[in-house]
Structures are given as C-alpha cells and as structure tokens.
PDB file of N, CA and C in Angstrom:
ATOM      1  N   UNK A   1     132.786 136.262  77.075  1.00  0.00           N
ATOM      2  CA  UNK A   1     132.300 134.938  77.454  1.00  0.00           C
ATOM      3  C   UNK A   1     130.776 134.923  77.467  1.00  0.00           C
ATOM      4  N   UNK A   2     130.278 133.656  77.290  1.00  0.00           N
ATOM      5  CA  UNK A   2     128.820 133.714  77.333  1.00  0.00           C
ATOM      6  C   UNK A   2     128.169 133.798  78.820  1.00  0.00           C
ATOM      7  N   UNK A   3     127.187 133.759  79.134  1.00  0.00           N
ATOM      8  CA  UNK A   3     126.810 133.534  80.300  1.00  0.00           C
ATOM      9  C   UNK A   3     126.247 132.642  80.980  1.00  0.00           C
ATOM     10  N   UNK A   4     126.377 132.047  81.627  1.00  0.00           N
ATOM     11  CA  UNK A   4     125.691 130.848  81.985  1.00  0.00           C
ATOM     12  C   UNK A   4     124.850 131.525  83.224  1.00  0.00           C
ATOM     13  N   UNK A   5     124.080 130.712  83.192  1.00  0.00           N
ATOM     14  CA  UNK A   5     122.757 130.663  84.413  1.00  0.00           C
ATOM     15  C   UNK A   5     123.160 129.521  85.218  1.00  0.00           C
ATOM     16  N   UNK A   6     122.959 129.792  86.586  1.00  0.00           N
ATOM     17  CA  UNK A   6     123.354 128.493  87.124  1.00  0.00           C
ATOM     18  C   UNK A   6     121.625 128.368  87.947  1.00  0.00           C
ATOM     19  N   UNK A   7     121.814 127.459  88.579  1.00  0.00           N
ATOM     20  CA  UNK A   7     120.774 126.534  89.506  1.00  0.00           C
ATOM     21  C   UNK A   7     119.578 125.674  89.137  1.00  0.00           C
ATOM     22  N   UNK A   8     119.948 125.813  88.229  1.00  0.00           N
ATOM     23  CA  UNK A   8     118.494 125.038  87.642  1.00  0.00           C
ATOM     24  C   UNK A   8     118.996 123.277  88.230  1.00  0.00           C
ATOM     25  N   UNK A   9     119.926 122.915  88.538  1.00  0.00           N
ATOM     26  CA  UNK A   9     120.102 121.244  88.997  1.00  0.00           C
ATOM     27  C   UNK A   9     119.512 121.812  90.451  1.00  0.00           C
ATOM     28  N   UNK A  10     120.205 122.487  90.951  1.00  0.00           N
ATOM     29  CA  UNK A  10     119.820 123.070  92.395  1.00  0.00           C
ATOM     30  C   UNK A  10     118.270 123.196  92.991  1.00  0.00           C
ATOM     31  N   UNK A  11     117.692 123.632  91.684  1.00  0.00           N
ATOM     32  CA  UNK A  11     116.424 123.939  91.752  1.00  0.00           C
ATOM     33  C   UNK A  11     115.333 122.450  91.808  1.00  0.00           C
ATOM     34  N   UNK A  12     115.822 122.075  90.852  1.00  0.00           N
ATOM     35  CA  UNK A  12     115.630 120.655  90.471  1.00  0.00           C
ATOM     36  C   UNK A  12     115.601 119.937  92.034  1.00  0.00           C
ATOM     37  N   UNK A  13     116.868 119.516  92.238  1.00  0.00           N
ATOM     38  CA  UNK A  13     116.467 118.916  93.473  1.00  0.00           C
ATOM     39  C   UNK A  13     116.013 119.409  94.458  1.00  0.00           C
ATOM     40  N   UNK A  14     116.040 120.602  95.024  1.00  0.00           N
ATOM     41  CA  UNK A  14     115.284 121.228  95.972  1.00  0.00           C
ATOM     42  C   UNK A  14     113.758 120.740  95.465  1.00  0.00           C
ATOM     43  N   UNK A  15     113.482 121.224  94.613  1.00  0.00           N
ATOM     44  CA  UNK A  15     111.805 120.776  94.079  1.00  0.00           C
ATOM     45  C   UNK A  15     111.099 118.853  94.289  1.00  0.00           C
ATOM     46  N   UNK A  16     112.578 118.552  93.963  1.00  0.00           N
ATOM     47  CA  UNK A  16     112.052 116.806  94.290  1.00  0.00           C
ATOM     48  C   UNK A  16     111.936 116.478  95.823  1.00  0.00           C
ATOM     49  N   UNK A  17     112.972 116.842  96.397  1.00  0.00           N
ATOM     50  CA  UNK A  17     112.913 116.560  98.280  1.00  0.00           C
ATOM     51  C   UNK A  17     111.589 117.516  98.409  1.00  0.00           C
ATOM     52  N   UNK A  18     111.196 118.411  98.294  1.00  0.00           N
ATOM     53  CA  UNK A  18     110.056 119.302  98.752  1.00  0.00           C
ATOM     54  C   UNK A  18     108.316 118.521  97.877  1.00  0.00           C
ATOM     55  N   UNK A  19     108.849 117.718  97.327  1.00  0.00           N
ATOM     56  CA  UNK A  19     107.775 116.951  96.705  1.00  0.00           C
ATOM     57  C   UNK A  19     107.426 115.136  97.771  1.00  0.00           C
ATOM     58  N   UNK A  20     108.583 115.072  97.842  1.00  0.00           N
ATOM     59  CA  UNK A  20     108.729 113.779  98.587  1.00  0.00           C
ATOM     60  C   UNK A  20     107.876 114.304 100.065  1.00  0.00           C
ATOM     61  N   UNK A  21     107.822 115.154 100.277  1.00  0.00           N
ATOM     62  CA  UNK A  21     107.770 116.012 101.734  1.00  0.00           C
ATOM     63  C   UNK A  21     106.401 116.258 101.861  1.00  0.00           C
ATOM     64  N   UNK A  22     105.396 116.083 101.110  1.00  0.00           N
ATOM     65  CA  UNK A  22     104.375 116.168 101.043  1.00  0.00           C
ATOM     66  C   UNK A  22     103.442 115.409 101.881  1.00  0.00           C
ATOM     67  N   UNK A  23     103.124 116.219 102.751  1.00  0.00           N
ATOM     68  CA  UNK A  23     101.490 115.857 104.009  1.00  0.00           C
ATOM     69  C   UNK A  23     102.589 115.405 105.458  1.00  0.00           C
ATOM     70  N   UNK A  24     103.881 115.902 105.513  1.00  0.00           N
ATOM     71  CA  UNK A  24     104.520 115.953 106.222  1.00  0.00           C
ATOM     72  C   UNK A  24     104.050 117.479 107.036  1.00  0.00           C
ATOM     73  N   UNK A  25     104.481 117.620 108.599  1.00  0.00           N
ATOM     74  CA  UNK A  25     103.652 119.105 109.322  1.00  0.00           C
ATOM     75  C   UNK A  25     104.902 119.791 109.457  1.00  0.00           C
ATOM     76  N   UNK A  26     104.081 120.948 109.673  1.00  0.00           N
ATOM     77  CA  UNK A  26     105.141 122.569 110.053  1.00  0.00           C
ATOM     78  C   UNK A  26     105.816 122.512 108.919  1.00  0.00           C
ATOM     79  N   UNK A  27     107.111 123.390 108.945  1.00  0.00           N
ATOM     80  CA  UNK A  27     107.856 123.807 107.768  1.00  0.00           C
ATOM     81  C   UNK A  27     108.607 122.674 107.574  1.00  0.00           C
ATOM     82  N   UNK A  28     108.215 121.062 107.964  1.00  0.00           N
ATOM     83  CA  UNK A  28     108.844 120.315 107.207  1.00  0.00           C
ATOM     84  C   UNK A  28     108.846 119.901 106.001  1.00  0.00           C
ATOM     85  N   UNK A  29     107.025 120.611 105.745  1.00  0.00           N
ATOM     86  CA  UNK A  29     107.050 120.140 103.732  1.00  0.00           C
ATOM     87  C   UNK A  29     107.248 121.442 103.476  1.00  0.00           C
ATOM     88  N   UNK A  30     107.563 122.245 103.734  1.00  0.00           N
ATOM     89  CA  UNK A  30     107.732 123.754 103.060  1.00  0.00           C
ATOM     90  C   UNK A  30     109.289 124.503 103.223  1.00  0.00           C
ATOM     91  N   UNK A  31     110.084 123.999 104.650  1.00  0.00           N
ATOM     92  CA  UNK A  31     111.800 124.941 103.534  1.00  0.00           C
ATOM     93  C   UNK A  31     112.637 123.654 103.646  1.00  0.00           C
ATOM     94  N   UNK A  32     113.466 123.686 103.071  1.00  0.00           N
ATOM     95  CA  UNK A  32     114.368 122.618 102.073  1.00  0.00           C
ATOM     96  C   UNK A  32     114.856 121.783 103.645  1.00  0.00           C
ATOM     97  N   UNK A  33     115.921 122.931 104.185  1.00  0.00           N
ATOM     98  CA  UNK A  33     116.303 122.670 105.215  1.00  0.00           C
ATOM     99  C   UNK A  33     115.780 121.419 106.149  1.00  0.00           C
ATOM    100  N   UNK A  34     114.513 121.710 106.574  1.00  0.00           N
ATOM    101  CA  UNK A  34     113.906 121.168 107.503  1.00  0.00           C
ATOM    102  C   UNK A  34     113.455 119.616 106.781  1.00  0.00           C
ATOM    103  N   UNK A  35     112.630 119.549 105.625  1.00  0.00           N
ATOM    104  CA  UNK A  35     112.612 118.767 104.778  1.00  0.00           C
ATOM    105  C   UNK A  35     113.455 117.944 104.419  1.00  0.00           C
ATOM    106  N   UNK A  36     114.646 118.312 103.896  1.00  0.00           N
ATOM    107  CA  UNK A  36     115.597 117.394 104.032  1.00  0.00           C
ATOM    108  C   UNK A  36     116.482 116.673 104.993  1.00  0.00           C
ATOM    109  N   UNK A  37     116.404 117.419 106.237  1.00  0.00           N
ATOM    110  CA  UNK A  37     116.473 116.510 107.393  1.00  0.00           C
ATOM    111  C   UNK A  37     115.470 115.427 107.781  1.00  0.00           C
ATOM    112  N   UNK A  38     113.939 115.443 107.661  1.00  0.00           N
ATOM    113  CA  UNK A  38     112.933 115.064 108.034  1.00  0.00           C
ATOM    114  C   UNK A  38     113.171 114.028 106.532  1.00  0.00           C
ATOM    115  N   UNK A  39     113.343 113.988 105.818  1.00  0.00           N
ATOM    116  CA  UNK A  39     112.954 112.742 104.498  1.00  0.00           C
ATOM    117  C   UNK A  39     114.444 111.802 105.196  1.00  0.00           C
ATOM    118  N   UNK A  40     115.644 112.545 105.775  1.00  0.00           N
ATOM    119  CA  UNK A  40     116.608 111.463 105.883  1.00  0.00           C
ATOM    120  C   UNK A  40     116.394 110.385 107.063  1.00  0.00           C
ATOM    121  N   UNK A  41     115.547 111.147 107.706  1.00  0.00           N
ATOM    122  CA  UNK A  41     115.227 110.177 109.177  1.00  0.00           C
ATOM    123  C   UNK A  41     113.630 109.353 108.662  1.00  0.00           C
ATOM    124  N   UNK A  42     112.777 110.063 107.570  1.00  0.00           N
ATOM    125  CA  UNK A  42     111.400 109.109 107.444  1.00  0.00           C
ATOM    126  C   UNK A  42     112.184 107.734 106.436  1.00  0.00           C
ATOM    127  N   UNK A  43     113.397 108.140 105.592  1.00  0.00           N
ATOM    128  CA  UNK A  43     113.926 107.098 104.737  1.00  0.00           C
ATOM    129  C   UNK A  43     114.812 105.977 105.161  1.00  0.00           C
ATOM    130  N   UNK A  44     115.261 106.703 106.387  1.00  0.00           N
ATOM    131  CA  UNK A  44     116.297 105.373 107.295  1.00  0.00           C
ATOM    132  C   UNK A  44     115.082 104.845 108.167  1.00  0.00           C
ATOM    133  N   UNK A  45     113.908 105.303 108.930  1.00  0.00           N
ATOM    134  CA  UNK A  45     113.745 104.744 109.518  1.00  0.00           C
ATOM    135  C   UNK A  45     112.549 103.454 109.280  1.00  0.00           C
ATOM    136  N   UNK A  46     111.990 103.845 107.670  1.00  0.00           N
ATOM    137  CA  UNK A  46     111.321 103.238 106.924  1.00  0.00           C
ATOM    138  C   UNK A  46     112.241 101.426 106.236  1.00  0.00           C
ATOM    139  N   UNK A  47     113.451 102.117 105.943  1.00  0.00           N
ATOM    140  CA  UNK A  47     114.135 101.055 105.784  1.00  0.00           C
ATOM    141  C   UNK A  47     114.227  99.877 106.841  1.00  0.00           C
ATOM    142  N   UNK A  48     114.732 100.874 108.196  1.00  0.00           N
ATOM    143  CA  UNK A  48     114.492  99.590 109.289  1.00  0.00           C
ATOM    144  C   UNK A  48     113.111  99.214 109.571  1.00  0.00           C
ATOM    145  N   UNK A  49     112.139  99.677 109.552  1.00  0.00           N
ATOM    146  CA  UNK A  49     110.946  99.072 110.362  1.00  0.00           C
ATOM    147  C   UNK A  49     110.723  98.505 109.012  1.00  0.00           C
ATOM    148  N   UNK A  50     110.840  98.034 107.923  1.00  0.00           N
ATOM    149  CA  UNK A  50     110.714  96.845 106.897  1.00  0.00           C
ATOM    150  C   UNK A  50     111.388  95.696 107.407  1.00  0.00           C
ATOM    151  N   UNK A  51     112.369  95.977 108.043  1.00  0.00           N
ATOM    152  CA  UNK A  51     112.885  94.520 108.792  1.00  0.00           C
ATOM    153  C   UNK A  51     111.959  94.220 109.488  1.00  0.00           C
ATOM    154  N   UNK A  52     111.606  94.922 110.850  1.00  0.00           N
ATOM    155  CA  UNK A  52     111.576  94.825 112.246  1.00  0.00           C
ATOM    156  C   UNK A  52     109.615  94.686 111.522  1.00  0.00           C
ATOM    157  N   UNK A  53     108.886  94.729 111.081  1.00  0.00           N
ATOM    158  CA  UNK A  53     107.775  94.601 110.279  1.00  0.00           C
ATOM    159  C   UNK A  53     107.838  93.201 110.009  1.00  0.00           C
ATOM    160  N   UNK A  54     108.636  92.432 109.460  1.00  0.00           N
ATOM    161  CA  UNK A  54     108.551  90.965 109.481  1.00  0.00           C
ATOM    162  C   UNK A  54     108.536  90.296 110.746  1.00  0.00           C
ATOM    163  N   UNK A  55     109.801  90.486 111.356  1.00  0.00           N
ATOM    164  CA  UNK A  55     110.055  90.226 112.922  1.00  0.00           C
ATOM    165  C   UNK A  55     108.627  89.953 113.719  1.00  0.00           C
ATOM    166  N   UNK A  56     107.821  91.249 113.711  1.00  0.00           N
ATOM    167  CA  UNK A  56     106.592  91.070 114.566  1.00  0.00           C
ATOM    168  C   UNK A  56     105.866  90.438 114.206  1.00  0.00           C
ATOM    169  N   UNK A  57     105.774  90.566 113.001  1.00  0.00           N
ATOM    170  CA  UNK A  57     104.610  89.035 111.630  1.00  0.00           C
ATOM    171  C   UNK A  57     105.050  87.529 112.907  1.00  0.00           C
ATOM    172  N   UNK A  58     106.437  87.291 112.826  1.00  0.00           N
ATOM    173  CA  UNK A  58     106.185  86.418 112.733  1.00  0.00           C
ATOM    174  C   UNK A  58     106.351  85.739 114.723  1.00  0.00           C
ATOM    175  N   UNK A  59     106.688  86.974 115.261  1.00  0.00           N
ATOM    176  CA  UNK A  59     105.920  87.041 116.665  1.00  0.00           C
ATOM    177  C   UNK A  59     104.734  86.603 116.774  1.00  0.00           C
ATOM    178  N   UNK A  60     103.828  87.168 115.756  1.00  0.00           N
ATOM    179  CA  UNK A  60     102.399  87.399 116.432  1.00  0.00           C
ATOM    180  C   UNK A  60     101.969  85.532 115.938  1.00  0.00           C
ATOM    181  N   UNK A  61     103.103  85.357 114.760  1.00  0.00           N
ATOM    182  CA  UNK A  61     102.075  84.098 114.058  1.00  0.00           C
ATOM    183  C   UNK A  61     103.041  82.923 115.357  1.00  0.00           C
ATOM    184  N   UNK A  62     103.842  82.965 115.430  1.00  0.00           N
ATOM    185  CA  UNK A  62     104.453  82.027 116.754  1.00  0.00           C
ATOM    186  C   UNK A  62     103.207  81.901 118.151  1.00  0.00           C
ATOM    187  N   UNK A  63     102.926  83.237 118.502  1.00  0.00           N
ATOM    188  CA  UNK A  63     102.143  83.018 119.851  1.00  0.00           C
ATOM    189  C   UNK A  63     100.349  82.945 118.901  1.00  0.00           C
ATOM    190  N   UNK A  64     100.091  82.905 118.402  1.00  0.00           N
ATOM    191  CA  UNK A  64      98.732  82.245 117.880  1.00  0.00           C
ATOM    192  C   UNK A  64      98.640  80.949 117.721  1.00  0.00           C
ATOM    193  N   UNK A  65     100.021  80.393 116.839  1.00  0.00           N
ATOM    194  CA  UNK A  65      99.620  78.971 116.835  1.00  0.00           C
ATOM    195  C   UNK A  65     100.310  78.598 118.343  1.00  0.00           C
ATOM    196  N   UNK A  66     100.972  79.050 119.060  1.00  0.00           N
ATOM    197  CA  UNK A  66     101.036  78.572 120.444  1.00  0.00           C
ATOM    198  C   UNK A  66      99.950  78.382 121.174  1.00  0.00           C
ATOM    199  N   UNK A  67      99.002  79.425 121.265  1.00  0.00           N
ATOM    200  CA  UNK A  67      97.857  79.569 122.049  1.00  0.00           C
ATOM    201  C   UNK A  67      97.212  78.467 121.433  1.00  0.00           C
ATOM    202  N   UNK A  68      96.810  78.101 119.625  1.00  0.00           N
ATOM    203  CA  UNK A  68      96.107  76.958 118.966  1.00  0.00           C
ATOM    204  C   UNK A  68      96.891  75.342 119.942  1.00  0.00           C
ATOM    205  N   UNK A  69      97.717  75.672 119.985  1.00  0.00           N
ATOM    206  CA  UNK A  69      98.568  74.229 120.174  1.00  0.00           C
ATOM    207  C   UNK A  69      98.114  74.011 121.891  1.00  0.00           C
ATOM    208  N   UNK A  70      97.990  75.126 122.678  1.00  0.00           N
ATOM    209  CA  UNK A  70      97.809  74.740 124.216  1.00  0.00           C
ATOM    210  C   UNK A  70      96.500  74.080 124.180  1.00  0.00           C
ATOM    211  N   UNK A  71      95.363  74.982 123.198  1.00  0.00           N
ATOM    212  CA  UNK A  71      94.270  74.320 123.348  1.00  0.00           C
ATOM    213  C   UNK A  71      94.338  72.685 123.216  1.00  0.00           C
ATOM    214  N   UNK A  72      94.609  71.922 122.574  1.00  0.00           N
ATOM    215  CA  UNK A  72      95.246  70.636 121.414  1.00  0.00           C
ATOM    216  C   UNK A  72      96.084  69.621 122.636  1.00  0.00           C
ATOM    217  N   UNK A  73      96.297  70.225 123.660  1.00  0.00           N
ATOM    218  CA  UNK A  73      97.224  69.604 124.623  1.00  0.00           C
ATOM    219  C   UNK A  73      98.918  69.475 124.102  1.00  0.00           C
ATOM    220  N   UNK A  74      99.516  70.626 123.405  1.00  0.00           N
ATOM    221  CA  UNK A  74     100.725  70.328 122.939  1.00  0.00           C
ATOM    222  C   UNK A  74     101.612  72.032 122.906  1.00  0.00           C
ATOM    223  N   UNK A  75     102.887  71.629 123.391  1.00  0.00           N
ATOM    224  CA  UNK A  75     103.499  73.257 123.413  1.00  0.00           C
ATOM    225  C   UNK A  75     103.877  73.510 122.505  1.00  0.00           C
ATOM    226  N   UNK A  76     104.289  74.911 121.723  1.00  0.00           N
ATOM    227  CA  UNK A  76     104.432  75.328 120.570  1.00  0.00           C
ATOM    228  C   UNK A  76     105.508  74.343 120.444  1.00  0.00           C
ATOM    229  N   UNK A  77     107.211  74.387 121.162  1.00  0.00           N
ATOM    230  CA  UNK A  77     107.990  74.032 120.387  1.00  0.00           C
ATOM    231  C   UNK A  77     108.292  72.337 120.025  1.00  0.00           C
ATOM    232  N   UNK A  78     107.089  71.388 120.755  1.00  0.00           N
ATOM    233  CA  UNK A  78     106.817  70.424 120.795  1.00  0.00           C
ATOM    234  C   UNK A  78     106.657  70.023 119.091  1.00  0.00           C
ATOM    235  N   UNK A  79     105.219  71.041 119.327  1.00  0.00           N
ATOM    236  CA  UNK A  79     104.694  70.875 118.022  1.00  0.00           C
ATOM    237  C   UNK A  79     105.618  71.476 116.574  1.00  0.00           C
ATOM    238  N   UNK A  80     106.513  72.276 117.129  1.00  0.00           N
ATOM    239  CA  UNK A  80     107.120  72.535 115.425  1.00  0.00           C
ATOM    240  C   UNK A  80     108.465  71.372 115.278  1.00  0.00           C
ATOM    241  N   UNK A  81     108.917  71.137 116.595  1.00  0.00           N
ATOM    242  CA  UNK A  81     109.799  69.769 116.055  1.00  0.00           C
ATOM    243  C   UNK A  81     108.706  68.708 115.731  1.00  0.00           C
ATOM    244  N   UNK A  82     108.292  68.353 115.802  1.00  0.00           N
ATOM    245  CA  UNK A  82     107.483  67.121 115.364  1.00  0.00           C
ATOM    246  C   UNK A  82     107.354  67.636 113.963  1.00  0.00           C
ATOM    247  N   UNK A  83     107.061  68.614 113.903  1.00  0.00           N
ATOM    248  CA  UNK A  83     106.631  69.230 111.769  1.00  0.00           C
ATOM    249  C   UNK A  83     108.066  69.142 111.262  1.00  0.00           C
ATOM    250  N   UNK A  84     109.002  69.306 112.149  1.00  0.00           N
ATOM    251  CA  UNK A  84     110.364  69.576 111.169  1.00  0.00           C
ATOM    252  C   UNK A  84     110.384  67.723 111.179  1.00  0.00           C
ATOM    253  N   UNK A  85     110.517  67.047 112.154  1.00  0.00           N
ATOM    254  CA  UNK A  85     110.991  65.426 112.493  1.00  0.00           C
ATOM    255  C   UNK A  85     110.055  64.731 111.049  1.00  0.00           C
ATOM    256  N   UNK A  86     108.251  64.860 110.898  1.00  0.00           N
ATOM    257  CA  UNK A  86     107.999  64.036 109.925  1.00  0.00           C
ATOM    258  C   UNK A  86     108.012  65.173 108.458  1.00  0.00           C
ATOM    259  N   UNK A  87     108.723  65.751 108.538  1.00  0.00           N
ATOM    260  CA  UNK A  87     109.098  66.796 106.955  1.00  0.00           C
ATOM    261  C   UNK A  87     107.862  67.381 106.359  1.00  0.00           C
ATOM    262  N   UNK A  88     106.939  68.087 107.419  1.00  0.00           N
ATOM    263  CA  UNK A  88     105.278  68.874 106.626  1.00  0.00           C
ATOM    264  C   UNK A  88     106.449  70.311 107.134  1.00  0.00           C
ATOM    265  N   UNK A  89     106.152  70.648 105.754  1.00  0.00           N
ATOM    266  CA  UNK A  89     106.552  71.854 105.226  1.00  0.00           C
ATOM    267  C   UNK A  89     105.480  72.869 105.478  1.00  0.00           C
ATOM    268  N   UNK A  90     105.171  73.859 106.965  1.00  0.00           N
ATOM    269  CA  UNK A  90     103.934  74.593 106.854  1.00  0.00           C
ATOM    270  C   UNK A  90     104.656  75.705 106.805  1.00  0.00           C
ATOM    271  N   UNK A  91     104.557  76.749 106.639  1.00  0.00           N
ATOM    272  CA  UNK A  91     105.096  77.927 107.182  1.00  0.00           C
ATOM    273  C   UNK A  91     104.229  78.548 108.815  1.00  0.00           C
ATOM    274  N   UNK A  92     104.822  78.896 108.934  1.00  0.00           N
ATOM    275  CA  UNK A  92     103.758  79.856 110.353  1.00  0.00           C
ATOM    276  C   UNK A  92     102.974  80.521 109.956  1.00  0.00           C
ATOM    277  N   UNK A  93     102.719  81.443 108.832  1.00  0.00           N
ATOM    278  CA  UNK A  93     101.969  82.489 108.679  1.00  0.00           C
ATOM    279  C   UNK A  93     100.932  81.451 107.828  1.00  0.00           C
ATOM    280  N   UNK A  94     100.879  80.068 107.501  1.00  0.00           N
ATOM    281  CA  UNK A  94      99.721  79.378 107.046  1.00  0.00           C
ATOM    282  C   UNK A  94      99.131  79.008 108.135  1.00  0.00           C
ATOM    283  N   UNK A  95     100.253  78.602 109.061  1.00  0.00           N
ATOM    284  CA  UNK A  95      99.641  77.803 110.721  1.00  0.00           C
ATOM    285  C   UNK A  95      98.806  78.401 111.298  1.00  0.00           C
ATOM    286  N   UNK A  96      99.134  79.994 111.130  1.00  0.00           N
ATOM    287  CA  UNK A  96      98.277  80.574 112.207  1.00  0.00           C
ATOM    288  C   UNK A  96      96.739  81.260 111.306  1.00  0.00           C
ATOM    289  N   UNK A  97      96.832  81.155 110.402  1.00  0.00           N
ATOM    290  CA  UNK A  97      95.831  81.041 109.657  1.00  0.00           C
ATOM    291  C   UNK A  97      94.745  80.444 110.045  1.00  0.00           C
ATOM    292  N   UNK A  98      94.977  78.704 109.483  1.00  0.00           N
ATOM    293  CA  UNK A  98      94.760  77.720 109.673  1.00  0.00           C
ATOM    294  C   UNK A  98      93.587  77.109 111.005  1.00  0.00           C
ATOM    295  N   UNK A  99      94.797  78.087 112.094  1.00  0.00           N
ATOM    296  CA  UNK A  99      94.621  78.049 113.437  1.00  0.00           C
ATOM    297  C   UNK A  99      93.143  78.899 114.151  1.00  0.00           C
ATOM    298  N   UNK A 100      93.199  80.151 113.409  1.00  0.00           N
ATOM    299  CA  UNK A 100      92.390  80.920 113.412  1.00  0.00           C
ATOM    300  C   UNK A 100      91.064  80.824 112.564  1.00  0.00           C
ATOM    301  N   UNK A 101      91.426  80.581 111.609  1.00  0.00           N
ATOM    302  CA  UNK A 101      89.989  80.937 110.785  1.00  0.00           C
ATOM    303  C   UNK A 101      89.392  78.783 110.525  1.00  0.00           C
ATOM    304  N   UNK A 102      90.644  78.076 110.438  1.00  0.00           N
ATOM    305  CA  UNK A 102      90.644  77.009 110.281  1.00  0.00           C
ATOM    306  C   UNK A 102      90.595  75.763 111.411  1.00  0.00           C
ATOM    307  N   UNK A 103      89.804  75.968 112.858  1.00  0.00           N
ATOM    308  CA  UNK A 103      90.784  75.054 113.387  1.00  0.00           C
ATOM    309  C   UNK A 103      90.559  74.528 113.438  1.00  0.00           C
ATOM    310  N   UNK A 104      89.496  72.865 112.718  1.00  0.00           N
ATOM    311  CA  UNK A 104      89.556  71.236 112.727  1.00  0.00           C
ATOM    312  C   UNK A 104      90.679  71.033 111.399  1.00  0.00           C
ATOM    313  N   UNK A 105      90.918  72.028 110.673  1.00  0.00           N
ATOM    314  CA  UNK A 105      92.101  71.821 109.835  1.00  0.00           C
ATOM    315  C   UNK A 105      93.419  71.847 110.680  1.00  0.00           C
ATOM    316  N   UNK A 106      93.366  72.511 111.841  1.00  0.00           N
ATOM    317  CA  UNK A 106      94.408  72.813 111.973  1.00  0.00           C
ATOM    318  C   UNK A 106      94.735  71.504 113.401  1.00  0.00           C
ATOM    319  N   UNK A 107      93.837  71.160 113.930  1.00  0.00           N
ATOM    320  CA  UNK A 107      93.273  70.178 114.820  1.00  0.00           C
ATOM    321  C   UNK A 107      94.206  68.500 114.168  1.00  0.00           C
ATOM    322  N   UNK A 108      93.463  68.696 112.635  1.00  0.00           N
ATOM    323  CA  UNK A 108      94.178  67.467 112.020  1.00  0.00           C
ATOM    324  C   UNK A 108      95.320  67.413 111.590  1.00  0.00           C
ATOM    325  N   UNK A 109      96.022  68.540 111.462  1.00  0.00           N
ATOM    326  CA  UNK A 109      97.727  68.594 111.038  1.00  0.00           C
ATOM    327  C   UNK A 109      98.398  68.090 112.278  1.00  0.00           C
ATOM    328  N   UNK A 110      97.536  69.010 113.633  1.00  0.00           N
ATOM    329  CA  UNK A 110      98.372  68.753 114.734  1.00  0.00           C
ATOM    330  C   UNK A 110      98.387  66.554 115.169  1.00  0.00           C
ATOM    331  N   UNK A 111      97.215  66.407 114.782  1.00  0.00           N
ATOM    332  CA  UNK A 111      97.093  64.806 114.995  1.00  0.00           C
ATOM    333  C   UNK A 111      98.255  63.906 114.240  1.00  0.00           C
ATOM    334  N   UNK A 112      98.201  65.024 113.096  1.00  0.00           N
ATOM    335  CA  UNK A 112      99.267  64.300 112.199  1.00  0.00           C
ATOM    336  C   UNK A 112     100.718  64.110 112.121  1.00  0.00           C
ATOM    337  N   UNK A 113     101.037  64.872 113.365  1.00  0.00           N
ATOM    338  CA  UNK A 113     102.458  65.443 113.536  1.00  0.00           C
ATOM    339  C   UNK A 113     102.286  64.383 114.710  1.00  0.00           C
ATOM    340  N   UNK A 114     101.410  64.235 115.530  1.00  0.00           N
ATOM    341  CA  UNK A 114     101.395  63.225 117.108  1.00  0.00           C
ATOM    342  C   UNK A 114     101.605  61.683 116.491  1.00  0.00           C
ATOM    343  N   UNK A 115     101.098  61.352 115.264  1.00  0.00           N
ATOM    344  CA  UNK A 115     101.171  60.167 114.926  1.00  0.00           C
ATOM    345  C   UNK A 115     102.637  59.677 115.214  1.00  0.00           C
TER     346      UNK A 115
END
C-alpha cells in the first residue's frame, strides 16, 4: 500500500484558529487548546454585543433628544407622538443630532410637531 501522510487538514486548521488568536494574552494566542476556547467565547460574544450595540445607540439617542425636548417645554414621549400623529419621518439618531450640534433646527421641527 502506499502511504499516506496524514494532518496536514489538522494542521491547517490549527494554524487558522492560532491566526485568528492574534494580540490575544497568555497562551491564548499560542496553544490550540486555550485559543480555541478563547475565539469561541470572543465569537459568541461579539455576535451578541452587535445586537446589544444598537440597543444602547438608541438609548443614548432617546435620552438626548429627551433632555433637547425638556429644554423646549415638551416630554420626550409627547414629542414623538406628535411626529408619528403629523407623519415627519425623523429617525432618532437624526433627532439627536439635530438636537446637539443643531438646535434652532431642532427648536423648529419641535414647533412643527406643536402646530
């Protein structure tokens, strides 16, 4: 029979997880073992905080234009039914923009929603 060599797939992937593993500490970028435990918990937990990463976006843009709206004499959820009631399509992450870097722009949307 001929001979076959085996591991070279073996090798292969050991070499890719130990590449992924890179500027990771201790023997987590250096033996397979440890590495490949450490990429399964940086890859699940990367997946969730891509959710939970929007979530806070749009925390932070809710209590900005809240704080914009107290100034204005009006409470946040005052002010976003009135945007849904006359159909201005803003998103939050323009509002609080707007709110921040913009606010006689943002001064006149709110007038425009009181009308």
């Amino acid at each position: 029979m001929v001979r076959v060599k085996r591991g070279k797939i073996a090798h292969k992937r050991r070499k890719n997880v130990l590449k992924h593993t890179k500027g990771f500490r201790w023997g987590r970028k250096s033996k397979y073992r440890l590495a490949k435990q450490a990429l399964q918990k940086a890859w699940s937990y990367s997946y969730r905080d891509r959710k939970t990463k929007k979530r806070n976006f749009r925390k932070l843009w809710q209590v900005q234009i809240s704080a914009a709206c107290k100034n204005l004499g009006l409470s946040y959820s005052k002010f976003i039914g009135l945007l849904k009631k006359k159909n201005i399509e803003i998103d939050r992450k323009i509002l609080s923009q707007l709110a921040k870097e913009k606010p006689d722009v943002f001064e006149k949307v709110v007038e425009e929603t009181k009308k």
